[in-house]
Protein backbone atom coordinates (compact mmCIF):
# COMPACT_ATOMS: atom_id res chain seq x y z
CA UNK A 1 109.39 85.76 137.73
CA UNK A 2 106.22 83.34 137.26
CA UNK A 3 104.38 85.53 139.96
CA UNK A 4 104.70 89.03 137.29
CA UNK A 5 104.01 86.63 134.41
CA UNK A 6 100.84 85.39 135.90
CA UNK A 7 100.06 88.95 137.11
CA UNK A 8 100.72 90.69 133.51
CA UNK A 9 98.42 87.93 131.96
CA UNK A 10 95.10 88.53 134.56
CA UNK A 11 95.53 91.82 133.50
CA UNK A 12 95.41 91.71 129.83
CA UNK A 13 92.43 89.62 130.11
CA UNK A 14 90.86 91.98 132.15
CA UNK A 15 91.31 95.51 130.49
CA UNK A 16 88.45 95.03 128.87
CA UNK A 17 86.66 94.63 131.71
CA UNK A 18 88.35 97.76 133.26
CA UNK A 19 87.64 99.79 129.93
CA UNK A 20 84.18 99.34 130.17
CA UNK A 21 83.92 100.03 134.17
CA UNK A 22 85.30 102.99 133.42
CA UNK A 23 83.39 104.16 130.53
CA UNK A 24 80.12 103.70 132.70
CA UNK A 25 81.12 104.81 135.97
CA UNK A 26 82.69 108.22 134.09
CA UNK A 27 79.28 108.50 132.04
CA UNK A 28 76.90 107.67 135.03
CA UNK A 29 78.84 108.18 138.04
CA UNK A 30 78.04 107.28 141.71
CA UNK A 31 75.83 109.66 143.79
CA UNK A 32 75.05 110.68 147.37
CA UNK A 33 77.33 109.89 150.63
CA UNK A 34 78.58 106.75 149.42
CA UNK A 35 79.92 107.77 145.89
CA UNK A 36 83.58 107.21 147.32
CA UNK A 37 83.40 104.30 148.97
CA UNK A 38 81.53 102.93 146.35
CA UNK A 39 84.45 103.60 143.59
CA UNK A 40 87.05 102.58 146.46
CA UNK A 41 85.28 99.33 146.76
CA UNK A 42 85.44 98.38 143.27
CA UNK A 43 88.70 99.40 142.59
CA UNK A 44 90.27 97.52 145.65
CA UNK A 45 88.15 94.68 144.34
CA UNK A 46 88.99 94.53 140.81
CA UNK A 47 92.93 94.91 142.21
CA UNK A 48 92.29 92.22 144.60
CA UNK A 49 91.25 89.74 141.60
CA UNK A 50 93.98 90.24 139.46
CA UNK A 51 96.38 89.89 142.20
CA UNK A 52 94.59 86.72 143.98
CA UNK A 53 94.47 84.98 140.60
CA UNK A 54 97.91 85.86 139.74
CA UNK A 55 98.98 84.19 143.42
CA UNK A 56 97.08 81.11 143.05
CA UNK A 57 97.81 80.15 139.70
CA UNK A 58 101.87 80.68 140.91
CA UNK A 59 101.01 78.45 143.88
CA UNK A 60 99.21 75.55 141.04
CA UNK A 61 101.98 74.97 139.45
CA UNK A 62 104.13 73.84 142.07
CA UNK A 63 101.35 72.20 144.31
CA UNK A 64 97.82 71.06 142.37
CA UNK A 65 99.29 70.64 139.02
CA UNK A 66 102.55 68.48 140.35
CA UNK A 67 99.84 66.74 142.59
CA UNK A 68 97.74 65.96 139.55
CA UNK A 69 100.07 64.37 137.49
CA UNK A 70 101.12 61.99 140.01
CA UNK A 71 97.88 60.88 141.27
CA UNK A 72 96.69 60.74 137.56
CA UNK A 73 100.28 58.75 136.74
CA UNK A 74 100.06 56.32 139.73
CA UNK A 75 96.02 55.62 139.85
CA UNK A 76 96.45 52.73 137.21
CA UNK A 77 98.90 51.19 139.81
CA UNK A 78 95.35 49.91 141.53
CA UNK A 79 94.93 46.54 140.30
CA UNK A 80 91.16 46.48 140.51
CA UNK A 81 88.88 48.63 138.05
CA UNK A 82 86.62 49.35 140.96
CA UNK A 83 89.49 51.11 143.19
CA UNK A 84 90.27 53.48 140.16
CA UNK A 85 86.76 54.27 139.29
CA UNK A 86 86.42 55.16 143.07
CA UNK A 87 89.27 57.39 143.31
CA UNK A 88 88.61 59.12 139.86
CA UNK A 89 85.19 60.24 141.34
CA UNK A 90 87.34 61.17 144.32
CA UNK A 91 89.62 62.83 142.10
CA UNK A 92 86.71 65.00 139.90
CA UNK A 93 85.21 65.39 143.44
CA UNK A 94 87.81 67.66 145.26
CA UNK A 95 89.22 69.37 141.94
CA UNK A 96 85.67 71.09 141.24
CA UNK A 97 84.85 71.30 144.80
CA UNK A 98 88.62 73.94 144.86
CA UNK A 99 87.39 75.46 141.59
CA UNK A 100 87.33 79.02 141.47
CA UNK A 101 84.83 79.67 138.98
CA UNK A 102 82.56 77.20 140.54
CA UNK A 103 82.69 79.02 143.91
CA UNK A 104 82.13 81.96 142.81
CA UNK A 105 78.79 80.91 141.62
CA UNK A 106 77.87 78.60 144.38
CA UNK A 107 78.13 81.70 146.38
CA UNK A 108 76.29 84.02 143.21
CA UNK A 109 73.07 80.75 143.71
CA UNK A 110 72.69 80.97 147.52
CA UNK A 111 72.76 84.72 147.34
CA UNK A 112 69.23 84.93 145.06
CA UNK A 113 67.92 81.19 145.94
CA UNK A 114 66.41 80.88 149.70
CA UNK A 115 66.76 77.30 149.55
CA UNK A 116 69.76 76.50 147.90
CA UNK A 117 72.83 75.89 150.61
CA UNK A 118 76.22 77.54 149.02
CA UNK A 119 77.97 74.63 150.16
CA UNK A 120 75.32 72.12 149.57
CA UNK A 121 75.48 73.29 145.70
CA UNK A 122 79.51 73.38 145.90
CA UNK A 123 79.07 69.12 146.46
CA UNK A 124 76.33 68.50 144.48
CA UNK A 125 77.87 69.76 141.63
CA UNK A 126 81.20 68.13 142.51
CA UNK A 127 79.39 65.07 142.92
CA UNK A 128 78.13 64.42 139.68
CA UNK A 129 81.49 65.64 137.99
CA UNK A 130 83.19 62.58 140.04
CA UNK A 131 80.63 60.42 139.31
CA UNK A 132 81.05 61.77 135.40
CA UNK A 133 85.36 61.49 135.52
CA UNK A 134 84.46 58.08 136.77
CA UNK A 135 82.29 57.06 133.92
CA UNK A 136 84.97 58.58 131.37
CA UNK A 137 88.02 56.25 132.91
CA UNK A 138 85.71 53.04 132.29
CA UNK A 139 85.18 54.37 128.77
CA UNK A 140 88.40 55.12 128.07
CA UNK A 141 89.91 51.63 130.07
CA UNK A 142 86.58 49.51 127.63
CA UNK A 143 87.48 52.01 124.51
CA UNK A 144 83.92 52.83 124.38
CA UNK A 145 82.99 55.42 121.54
CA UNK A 146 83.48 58.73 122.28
CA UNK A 147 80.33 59.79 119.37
CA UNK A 148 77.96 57.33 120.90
CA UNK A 149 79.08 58.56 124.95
CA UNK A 150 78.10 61.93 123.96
CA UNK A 151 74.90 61.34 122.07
CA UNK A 152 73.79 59.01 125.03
CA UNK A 153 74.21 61.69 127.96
CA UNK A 154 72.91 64.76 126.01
CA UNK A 155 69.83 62.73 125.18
CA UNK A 156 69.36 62.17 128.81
CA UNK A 157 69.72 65.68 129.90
CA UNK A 158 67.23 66.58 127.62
CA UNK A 159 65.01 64.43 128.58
CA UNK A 160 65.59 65.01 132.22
CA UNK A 161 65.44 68.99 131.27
CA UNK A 162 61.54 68.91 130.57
CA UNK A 163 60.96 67.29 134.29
CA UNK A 164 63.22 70.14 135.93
CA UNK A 165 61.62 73.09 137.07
CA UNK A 166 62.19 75.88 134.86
CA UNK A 167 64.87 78.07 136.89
CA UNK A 168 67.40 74.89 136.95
CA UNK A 169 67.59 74.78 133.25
CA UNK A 170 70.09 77.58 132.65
CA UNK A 171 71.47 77.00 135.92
CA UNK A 172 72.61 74.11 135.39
CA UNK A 173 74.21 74.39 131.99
CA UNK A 174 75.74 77.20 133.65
CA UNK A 175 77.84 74.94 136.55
CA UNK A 176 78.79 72.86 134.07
CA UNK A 177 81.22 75.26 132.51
CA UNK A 178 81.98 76.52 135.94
CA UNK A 179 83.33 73.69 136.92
CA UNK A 180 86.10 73.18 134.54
CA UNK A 181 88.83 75.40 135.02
CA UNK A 182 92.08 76.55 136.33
CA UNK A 183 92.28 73.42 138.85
CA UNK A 184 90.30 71.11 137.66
CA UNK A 185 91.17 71.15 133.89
CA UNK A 186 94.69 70.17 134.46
CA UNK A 187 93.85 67.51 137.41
CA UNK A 188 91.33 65.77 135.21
CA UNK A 189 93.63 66.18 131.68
CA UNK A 190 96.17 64.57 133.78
CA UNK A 191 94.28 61.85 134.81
CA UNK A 192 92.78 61.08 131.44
CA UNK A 193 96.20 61.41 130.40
CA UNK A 194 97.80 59.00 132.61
CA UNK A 195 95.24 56.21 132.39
CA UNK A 196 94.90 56.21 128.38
CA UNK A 197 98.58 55.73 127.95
CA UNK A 198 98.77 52.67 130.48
CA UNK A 199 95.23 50.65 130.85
CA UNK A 200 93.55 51.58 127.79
CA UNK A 201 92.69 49.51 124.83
CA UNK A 202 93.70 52.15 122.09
CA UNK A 203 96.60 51.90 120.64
CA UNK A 204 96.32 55.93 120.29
CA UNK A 205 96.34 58.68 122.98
CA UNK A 206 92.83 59.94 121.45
CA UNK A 207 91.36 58.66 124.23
CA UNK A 208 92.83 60.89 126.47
CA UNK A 209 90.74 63.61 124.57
CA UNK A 210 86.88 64.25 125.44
CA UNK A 211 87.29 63.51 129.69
CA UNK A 212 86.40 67.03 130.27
CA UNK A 213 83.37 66.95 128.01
CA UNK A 214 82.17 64.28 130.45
CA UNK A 215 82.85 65.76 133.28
CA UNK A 216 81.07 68.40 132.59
CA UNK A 217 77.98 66.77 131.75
CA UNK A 218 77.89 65.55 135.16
CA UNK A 219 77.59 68.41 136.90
CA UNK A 220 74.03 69.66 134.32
CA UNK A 221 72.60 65.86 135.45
CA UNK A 222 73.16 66.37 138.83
CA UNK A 223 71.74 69.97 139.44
CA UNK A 224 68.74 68.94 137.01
CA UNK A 225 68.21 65.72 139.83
CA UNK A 226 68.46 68.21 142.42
CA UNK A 227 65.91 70.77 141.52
CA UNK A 228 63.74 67.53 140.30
CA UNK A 229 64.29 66.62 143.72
CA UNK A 230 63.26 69.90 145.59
CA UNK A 231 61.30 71.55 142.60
CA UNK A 232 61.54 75.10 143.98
CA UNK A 233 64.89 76.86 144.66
CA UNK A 234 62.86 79.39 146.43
CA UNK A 235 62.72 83.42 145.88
CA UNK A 236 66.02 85.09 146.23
CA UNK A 237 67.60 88.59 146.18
CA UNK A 238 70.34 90.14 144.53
CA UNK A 239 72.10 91.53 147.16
CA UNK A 240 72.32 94.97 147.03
CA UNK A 241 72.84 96.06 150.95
CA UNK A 242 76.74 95.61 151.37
CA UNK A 243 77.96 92.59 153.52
CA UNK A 244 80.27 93.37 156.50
CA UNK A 245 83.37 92.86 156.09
CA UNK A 246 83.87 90.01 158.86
CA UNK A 247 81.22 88.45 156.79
CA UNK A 248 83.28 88.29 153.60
CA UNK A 249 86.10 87.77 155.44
CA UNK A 250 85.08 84.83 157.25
CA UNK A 251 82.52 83.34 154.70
CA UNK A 252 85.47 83.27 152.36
CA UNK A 253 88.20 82.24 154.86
CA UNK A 254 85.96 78.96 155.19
CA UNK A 255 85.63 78.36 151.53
CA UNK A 256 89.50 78.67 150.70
CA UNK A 257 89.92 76.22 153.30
CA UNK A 258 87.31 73.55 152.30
CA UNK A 259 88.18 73.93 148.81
CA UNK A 260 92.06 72.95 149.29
CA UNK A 261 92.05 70.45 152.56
CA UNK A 262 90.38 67.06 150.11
CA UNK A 263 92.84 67.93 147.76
CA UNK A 264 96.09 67.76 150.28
CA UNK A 265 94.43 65.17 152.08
CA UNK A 266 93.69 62.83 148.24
CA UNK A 267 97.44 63.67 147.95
CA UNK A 268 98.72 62.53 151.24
CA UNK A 269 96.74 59.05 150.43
CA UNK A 270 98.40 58.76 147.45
CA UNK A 271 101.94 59.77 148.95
CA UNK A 272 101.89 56.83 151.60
CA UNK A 273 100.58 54.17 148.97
CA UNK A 274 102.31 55.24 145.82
CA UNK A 275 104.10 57.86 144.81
CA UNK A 276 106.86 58.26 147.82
CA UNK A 277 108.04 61.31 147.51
CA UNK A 278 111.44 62.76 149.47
CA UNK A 279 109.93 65.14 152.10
CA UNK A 280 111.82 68.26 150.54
CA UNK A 281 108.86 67.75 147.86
CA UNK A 282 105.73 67.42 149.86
CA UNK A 283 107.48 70.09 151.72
CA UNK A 284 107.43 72.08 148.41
CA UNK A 285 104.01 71.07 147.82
CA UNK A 286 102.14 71.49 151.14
CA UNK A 287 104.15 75.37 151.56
CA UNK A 288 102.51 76.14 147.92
CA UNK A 289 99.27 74.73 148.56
CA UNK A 290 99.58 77.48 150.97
CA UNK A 291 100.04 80.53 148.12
CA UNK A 292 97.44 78.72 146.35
CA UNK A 293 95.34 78.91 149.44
CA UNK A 294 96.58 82.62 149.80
CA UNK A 295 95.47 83.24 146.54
CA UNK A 296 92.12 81.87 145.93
CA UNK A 297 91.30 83.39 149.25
CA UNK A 298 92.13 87.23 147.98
CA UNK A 299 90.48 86.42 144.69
CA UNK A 300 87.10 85.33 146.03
CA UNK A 301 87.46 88.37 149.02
CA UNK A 302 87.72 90.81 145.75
CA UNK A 303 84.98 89.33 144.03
CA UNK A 304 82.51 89.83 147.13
CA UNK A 305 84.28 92.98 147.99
CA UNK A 306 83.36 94.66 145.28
CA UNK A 307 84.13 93.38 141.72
CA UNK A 308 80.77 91.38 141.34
CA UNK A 309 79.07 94.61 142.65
CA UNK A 310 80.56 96.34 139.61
CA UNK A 311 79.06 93.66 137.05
CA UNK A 312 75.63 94.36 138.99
CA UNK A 313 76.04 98.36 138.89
CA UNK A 314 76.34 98.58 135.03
CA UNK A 315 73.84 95.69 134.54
CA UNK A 316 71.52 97.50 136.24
CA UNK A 317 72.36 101.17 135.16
CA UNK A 318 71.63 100.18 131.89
CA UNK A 319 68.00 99.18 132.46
CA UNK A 320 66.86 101.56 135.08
CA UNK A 321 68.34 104.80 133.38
CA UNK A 322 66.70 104.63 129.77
CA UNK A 323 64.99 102.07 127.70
CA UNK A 324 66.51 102.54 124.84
CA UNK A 325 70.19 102.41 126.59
CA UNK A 326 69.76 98.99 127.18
CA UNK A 327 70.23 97.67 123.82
CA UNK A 328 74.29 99.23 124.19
CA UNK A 329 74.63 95.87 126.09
CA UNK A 330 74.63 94.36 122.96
CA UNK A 331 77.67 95.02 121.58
CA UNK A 332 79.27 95.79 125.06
CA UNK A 333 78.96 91.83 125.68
CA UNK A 334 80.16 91.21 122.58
CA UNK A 335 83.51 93.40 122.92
CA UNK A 336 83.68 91.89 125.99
CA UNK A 337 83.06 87.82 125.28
CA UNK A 338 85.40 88.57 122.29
CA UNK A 339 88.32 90.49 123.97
CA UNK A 340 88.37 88.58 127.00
CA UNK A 341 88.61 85.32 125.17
CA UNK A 342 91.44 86.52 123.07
CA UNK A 343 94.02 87.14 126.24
CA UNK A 344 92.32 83.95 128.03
CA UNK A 345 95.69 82.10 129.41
CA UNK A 346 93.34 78.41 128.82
CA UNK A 347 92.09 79.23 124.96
CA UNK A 348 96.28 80.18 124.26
CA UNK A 349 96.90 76.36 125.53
CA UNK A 350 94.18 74.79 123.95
CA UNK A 351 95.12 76.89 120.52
CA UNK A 352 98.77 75.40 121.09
CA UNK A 353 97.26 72.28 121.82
CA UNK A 354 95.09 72.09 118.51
CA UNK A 355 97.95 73.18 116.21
CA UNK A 356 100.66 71.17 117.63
CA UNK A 357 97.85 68.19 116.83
CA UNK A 358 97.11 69.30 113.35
CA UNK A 359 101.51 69.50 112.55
CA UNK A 360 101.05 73.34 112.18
CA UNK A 361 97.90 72.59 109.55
CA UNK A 362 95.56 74.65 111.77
CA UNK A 363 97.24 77.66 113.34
CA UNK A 364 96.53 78.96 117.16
CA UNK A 365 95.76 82.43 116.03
CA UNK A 366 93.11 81.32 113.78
CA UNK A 367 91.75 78.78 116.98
CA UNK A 368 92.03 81.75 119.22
CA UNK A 369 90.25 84.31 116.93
CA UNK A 370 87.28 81.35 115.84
CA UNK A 371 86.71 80.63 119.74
CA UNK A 372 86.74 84.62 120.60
CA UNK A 373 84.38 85.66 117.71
CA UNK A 374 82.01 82.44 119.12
CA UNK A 375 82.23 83.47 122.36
CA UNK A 376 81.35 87.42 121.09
CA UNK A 377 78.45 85.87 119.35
CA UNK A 378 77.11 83.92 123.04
CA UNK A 379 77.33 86.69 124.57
CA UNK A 380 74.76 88.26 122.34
CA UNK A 381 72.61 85.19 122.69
CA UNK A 382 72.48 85.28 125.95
CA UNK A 383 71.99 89.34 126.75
CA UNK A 384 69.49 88.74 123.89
CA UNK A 385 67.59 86.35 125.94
CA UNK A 386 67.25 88.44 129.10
CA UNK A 387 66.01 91.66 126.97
CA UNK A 388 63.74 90.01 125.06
CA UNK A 389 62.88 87.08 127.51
CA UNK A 390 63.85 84.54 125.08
CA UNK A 391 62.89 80.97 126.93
CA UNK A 392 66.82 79.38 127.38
CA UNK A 393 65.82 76.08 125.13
CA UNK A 394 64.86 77.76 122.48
CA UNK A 395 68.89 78.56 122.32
CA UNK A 396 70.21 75.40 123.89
CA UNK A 397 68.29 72.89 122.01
CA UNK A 398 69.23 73.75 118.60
CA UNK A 399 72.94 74.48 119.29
CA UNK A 400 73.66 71.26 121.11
CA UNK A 401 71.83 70.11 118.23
CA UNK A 402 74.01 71.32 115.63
CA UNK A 403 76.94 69.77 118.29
CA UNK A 404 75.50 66.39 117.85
CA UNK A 405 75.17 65.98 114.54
CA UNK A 406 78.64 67.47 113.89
CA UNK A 407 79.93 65.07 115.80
CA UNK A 408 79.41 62.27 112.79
CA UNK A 409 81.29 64.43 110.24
CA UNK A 410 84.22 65.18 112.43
CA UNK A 411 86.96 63.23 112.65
CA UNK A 412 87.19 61.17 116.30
CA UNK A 413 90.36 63.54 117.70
CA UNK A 414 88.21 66.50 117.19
CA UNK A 415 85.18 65.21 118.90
CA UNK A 416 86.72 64.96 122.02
CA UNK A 417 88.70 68.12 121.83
CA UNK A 418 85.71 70.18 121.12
CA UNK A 419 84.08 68.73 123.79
CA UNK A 420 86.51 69.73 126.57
CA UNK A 421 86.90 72.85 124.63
CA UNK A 422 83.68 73.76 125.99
CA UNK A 423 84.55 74.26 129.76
CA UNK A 424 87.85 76.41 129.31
CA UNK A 425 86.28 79.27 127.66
CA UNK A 426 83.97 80.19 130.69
CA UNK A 427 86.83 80.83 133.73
CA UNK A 428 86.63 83.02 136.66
CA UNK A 429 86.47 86.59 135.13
CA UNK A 430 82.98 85.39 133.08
CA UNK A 431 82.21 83.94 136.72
CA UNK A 432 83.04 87.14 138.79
CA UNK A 433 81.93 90.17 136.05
CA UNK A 434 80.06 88.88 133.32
CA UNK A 435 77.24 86.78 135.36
CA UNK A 436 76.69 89.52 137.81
CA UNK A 437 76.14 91.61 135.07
CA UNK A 438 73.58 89.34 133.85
CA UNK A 439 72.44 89.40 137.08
CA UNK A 440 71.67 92.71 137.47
CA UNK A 441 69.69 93.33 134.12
CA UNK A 442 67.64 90.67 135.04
CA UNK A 443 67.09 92.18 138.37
CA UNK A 444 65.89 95.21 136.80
CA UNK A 445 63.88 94.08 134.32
CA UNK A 446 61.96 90.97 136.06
CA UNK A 447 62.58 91.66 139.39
CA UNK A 448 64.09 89.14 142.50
CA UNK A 449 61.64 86.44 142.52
CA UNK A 450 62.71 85.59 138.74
CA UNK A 451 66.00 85.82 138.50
CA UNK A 452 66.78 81.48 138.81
CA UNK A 453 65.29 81.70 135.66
CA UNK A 454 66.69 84.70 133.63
CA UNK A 455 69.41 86.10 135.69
CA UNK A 456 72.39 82.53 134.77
CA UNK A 457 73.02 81.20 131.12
CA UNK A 458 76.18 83.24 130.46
CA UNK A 459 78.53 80.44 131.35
CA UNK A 460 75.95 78.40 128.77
CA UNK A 461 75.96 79.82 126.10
CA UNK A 462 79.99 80.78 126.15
CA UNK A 463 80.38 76.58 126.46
CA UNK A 464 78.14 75.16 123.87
CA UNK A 465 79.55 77.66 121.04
CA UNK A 466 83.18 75.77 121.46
CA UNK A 467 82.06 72.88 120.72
CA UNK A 468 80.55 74.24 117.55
CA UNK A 469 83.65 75.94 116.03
CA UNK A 470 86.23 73.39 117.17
CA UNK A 471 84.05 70.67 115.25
CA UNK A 472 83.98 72.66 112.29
CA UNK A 473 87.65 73.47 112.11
CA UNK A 474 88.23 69.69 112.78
CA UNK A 475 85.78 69.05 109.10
CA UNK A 476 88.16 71.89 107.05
CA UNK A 477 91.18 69.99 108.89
CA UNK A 478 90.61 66.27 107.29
CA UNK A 479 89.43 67.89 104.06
CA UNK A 480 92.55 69.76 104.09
CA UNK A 481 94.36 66.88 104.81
CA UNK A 482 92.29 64.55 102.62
CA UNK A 483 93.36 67.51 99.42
CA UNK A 484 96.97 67.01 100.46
CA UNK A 485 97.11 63.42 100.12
CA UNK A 486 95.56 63.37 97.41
CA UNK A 487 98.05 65.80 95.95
CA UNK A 488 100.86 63.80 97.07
CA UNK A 489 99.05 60.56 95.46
CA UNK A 490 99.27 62.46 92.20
CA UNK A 491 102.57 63.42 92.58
CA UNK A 492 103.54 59.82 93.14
CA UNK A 493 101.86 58.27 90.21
CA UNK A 494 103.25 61.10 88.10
CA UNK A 495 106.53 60.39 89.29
CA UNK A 496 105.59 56.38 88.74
CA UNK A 497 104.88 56.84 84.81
CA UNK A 498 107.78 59.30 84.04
CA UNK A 499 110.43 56.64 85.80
CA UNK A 500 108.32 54.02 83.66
CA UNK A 501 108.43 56.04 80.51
CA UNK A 502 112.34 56.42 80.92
CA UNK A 503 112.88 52.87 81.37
CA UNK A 504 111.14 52.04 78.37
CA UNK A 505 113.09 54.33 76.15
CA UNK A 506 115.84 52.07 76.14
CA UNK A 507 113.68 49.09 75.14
CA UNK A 508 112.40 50.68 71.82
CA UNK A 509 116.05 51.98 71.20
CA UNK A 510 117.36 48.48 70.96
CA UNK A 511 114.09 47.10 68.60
CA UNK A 512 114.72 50.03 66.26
CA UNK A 513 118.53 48.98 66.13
């Protein structure tokens, strides 16, 4: 049954998570009136998450990811470029609008920023994703070059990062991983897909490859224009006094629902003009839009409920107990960056993905072990930038550096791939544990009114590393390749000169006789 499949693959991913939580709570354990509720909380919460993203990824595959094929497949049937530019930033719109990851944090910003709206953020970031998918379909309809694209927009956003106030910068890097995810990755992929086989240039399907990479850069351009905009997101609090629960229930209720409604409506559109499906099928659809629904619903309740609250606790306990304690977090992100990677359901695809591109040359388990031992290593970087209050750039500038210039020694497929890479590393665990934990040492250690600026970066720093390692396995894969031939070219003229040898035996024979 998909629904135990989905269920036994959230929890692999998670046990390290649930290792760790508890390891701490077991070594420092709650105290005082509360100590109960407080372990009730995070166990119904961490039970709730598993189960809510086991239901809603169920519910994708026979609602979102149907829904995001066809709209990707029938898009192209709009005669004019403008119509399909318009609906693909329609498209990127509502898929990272219904992201999970992206909510998550939306809700994680308005929490510890007085003036930054939850749902404001939600749109702003989905706005510059659709106005990013939009700019990849012209490139890939003009067959503009993916290593120029990408050199182009990171130059802007670093110029554009020196004019944002300085608790947008990590931030922002920070929704752009968010964004790309369970929902949006395969609504966007689709799209790419569908419009590189049928109004692109190319005569390959590389184009398809590097439409998440842009989509994600929209999202760091338009939060840096927003806090350019506002300059001051305002002094926050990690909230530490419990919500009720008809807060979380209805705050939550009303995110589920404006997360899936532009999506059902974008398909509904598309039904009447295009794709004219039998009603047993949008009856199929709109029922599992429903579990989907269902389950993004019980995922983000769990995450407010009380699995967020356990990222904060050990954050926190970590700092305020003893000073020397705190460097333990070192290696505790690393096991977890590394582990959770590992059982990630999106790095197993993209692992496939990659060796069924190579012809078996590069194998998944050695994709899936580069990508976790990256991901280990971000995690370092980034708890090593709250301890030792490490400025952000001093991280992001010379690893999207290194990106850059890879880019000219990797061969074209590869550029795009590591690219999207980048967004389906950070999903909605690193989202709902792993930046709360963050969080909370930075609470500790700096107190509310900074934590814009040191509490996000997590998300970062697990999407720039990606893009890194993929680029770098893409080099060994054309050398490799490149060794083969060449092989094979020896071979050849080898074989060449002993048929030519044997053919002039004869010859000499008959000059002798």
């Amino acid at each position: 049954m998909k629904l135990l499949r989905y269920l036994r693959e959230v929890f692999l991913s998670s046990l390290p998570l649930l290792a760790i939580i508890i390891l701490v709570t077991a070594i420092f354990p709650f105290k005082g009136d509360g100590a109960v509720y407080n372990y009730l909380k995070i166990g119904v919460g961490y039970v709730m998450v598993l189960v809510g993203q086991a239901v809603f990824l169920t519910g994708l595959d026979t609602s979102i990811l149907p829904v995001g094929k066809l709209v990707g497949g029938s898009i192209t049937k709009l005669n004019k470029i403008v119509f399909i530019l318009l609906f693909g930033f329609l498209f990127g719109l509502v898929a990272t609008m219904a992201e999970p990851a992206i909510q998550v944090m939306a809700s994680q910003v308005s929490q510890i920023a007085g003036n930054i709206n939850n749902f404001l953020f939600l749109f702003i970031v989905g706005f510059g994703t659709g106005v990013a998918v939009a700019f990849a379909i012209y490139r890939i309809i003009k067959n503009i070059n993916i290593r120029l694209v990408f050199l182009v927009l990171y130059i802007l956003i670093f110029t554009l990062v020196f004019f944002a106030p300085p608790q947008f910068q990590a931030l922002a890097f920070d929704a752009s991983g968010a964004t790309t995810g369970d929902v949006s990755v395969p609504f966007i992929l689709a799209l790419g897909l569908g419009i590189s086989r049928t109004a692109s240039k190319s005569k390959t399907n590389d184009e398809s490859f590097g439409i998440l990479g842009i989509a994600s850069v929209g999202s760091i351009i338009a939060v840096f224009i927003y806090g350019i905009i506002i300059q001051d997101g305002g002094s926050g609090n990690l909230v530490q006094n419990d919500p009720t629960f008809l807060d979380i229930l209805t705050g939550n209720l009303l995110a589920s629902t404006l997360a899936l409604i532009p999506i059902v409506v974008v398909f509904l559109i598309f039904q009447f003009l295009f794709i004219k499906l039998p009603k047993k099928k949008i009856v199929t659809i709109l029922l599992s839009s429903l579990v989907v629904f269902v389950g993004l619903f019980v995922f983000l309740f769990g995450v407010d409920f009380g699995f967020a609250y356990a990222g904060k606790y050990i954050g926190s306990i970590f700092i305020s107990d003893n000073k020397a304690l705190r460097y333990a977090l070192i290696p505790i992100c690393f096991v977890l960056g590394f582990a959770i990677t590992l059982t990630e359901p999106a790095v197993v695809v993209l692992g496939e993905q990659v060796e069924e591109i190579t012809n078996g040359f590069m194998k998944k388990t050695v994709i899936k072990l580069s990508l976790a031992l990256s991901i280990g290593l971000a995690s370092i970087m980034c708890i090593c930038k709250v301890l030792f209050n490490i400025p952000f750039l001093v991280f992001m500038i010379p690893l999207y550096a290194t990106a850059l210039v890879l880019m000219f020694f990797t061969p074209k497929l590869f550029v795009g791939l590591a690219f999207d890479s980048g967004g389906v590393t950070g999903g909605a665990i690193t989202s709902a544990f792993l930046t709360p934990l963050i969080l909370g040492v930075s609470g500790e250690m700096y107190g509310a009114s900074d934590l814009l600026l040191n509490g996000f970066g997590m998300i970062a720093f697990i999407s720039v590393t990606p893009l890194i390692i993929i680029q770098i396995l893409g080099i060994m894969y054309e050398r490799k390749i490149k060794k083969v031939q060449d092989l094979d070219n020896k071979a050849y003229d080898d074989e060449i000169d002993t048929l030519l040898t044997h053919s002039d035996a004869p010859e000499s024979e008959e000059k002798k006789a």
